[in-house]
Protein backbone atom coordinates (compact mmCIF):
# COMPACT_ATOMS: atom_id res chain seq x y z
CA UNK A 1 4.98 -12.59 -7.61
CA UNK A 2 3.81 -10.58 -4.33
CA UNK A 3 1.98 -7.78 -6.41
CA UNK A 4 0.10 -9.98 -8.39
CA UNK A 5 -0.19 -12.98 -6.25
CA UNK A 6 1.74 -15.57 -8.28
CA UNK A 7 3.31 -18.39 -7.05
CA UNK A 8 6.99 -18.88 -7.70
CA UNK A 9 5.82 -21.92 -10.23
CA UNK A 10 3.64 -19.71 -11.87
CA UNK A 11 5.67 -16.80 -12.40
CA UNK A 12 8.56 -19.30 -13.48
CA UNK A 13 6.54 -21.10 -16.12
CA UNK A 14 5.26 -17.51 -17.72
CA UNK A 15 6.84 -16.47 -21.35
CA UNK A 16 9.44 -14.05 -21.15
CA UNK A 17 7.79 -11.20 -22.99
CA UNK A 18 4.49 -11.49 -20.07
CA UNK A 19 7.02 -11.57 -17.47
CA UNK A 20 8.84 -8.12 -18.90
CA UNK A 21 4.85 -6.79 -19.41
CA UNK A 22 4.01 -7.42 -15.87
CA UNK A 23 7.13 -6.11 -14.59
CA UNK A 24 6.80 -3.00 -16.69
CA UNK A 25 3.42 -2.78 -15.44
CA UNK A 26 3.75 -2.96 -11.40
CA UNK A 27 6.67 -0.10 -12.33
CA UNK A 28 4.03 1.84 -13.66
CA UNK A 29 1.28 1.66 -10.90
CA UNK A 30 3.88 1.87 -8.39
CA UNK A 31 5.67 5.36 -9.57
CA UNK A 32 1.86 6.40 -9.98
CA UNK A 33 0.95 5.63 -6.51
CA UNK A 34 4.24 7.07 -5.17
CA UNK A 35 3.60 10.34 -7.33
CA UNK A 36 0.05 10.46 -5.57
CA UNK A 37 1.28 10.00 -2.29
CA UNK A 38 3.85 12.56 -2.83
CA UNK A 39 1.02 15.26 -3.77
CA UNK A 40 -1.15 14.41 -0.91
CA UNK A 41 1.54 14.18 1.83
CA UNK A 42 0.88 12.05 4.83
CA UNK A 43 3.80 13.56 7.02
CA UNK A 44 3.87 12.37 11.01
CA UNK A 45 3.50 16.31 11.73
CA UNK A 46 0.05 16.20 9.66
CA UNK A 47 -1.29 13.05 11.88
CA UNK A 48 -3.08 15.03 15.09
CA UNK A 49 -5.74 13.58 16.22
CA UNK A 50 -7.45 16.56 15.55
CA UNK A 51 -7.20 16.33 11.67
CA UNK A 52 -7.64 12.51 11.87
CA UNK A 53 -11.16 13.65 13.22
CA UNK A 54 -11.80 15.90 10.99
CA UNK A 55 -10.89 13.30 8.28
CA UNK A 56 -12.91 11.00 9.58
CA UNK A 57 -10.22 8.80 10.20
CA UNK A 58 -10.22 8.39 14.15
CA UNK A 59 -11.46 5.71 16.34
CA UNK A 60 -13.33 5.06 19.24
CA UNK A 61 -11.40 1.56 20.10
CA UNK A 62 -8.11 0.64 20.08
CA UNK A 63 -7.60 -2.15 17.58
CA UNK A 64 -7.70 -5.49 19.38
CA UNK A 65 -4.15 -6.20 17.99
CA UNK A 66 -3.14 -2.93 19.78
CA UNK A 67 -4.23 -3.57 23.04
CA UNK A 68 -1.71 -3.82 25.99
CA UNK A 69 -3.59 -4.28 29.24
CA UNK A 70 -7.44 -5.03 28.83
């Protein structure tokens, strides 16, 4: 229901053998996605700001939602 955005109705009312394809499905993309993730390692030591910038990843602003004192 959360990685395909069903409702609990919906996902109730689905036959049994969609149910066990869509389950055996999200398995799939998820072992895929962790084996990519593994590969291409996002470690805390890796996050410098440095290599953010260099990723292109960095930021001139603090994210609104981030903000203590403004």
């Amino acid at each position: 229901m959360y990685y395909m955005g069903f409702t609990y109705t919906e996902a109730y009312v689905l036959p049994v053998w969609q149910r066990i394809w869509f389950l055996q499905r999200i398995n799939q993309e998820l072992k895929r996605s962790n084996k990519n993730e593994q590969s291409a390692s996002r470690a805390m030591h890796h996050n410098t700001g440095e290599a953010r910038a260099l990723q292109g990843f960095s930021r001139e602003n603090v994210p609104a939602k981030l903000r203590r004192f403004s």
